[in-house]
Protein backbone atom coordinates (compact mmCIF):
# COMPACT_ATOMS: atom_id res chain seq x y z
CA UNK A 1 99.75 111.38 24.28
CA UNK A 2 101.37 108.05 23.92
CA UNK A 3 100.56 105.21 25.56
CA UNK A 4 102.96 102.09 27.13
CA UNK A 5 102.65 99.07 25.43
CA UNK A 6 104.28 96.23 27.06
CA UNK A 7 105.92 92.78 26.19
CA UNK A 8 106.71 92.52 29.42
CA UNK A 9 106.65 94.76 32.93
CA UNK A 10 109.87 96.33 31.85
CA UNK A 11 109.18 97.43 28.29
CA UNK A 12 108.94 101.59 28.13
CA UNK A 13 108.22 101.66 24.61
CA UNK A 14 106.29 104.57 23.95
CA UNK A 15 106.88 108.21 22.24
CA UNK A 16 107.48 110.46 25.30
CA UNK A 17 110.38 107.69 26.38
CA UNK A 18 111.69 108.15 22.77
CA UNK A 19 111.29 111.75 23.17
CA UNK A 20 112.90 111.78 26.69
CA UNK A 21 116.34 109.41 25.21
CA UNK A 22 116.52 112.35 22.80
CA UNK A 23 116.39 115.16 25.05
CA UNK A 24 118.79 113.34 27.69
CA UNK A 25 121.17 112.17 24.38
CA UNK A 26 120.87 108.68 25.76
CA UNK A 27 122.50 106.28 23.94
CA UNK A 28 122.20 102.52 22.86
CA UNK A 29 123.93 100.20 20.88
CA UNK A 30 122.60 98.63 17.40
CA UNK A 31 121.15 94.58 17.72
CA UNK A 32 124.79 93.76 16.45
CA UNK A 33 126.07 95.58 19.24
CA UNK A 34 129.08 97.01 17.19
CA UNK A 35 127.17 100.54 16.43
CA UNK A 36 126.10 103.03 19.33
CA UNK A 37 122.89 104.87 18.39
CA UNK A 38 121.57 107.88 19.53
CA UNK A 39 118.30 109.77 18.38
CA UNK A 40 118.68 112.91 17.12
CA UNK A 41 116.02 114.40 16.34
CA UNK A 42 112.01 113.89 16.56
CA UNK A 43 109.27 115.56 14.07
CA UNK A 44 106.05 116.09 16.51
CA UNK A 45 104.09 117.08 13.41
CA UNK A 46 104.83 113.68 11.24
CA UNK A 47 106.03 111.95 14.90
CA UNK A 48 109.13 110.44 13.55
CA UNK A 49 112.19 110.48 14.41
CA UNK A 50 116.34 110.25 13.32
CA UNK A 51 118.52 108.23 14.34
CA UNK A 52 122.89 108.85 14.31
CA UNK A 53 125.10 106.36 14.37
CA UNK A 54 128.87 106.64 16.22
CA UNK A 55 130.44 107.88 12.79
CA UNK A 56 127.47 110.70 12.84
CA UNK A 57 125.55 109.48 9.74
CA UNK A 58 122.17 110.50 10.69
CA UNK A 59 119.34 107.96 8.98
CA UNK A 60 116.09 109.00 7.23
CA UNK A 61 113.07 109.34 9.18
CA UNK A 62 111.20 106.57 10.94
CA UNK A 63 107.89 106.92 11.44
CA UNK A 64 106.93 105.87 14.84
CA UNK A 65 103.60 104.27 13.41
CA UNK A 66 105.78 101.61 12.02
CA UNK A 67 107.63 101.07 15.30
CA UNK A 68 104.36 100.48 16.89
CA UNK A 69 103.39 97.99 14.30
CA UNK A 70 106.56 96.16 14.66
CA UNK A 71 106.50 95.81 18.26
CA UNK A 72 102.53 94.92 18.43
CA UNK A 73 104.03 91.97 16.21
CA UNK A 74 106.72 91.38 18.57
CA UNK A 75 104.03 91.17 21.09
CA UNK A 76 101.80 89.64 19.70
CA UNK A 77 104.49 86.83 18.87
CA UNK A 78 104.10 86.95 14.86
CA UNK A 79 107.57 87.62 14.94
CA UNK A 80 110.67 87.74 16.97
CA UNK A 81 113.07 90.52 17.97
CA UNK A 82 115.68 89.97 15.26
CA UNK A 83 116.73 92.03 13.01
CA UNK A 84 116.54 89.77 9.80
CA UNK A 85 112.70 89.65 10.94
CA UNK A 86 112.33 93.81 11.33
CA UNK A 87 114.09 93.93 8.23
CA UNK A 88 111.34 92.20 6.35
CA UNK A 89 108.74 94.79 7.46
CA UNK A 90 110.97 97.98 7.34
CA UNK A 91 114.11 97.44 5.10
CA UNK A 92 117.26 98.63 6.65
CA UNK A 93 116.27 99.64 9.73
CA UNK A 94 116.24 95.69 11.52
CA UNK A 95 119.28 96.43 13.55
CA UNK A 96 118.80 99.96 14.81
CA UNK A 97 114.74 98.50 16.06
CA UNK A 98 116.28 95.58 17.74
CA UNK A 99 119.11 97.53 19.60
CA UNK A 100 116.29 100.28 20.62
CA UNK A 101 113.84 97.67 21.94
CA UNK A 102 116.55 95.80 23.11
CA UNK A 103 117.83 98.88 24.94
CA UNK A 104 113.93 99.83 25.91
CA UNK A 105 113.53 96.08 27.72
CA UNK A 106 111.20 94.67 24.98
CA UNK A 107 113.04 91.62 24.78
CA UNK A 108 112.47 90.43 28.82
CA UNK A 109 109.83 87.97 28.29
């Protein structure tokens, strides 16, 4: 289904590792590293997903198309794994994307 794209040899970003940190209730902590994350939920039919935060607020969906597109930028080097610079293409969500990539090894170079 989904494919590994990789920064580096230890990036597993892809949608069955997202699926499989669900399943197994892994959890990681937020860029600012004072929130632990955990994904809650995933919608195979609109493939997005929900993430919770340590005080159980659950966020609105992400679609994983834009996580792709931010980390083929990160990639690609148009922009860096901060989440000031995530925030720019998906408000709000900047410090949950860097502490998941973080957490996923996309920021080995």
């Amino acid at each position: 289904m989904g494919q590994i794209i990789e920064i580096s040899s230890s990036c597993s970003f892809n949608w069955e590792k997202l699926k499989e940190m669900k399943d197994n209730k892994i959890e990681f902590w937020a860029a600012d590293g004072l929130s632990v994350l955990r994904i809650v939920q995933i919608d195979e039919k609109e493939k997005s997903l929900y993430v919770m935060n340590q005080s159980g607020k659950i966020t609105w969906p992400l679609e994983y198309e834009k996580l792709e597109e931010v980390h083929d930028k990160i990639r690609n080097g148009e922009i860096t794994l901060l989440s000031y610079e995530i925030d720019k293409l998906i408000p709000t969500w900047g410090n949950y994307i860097s502490g998941l990539f973080k957490y996923l090894g996309c920021d080995k170079g």
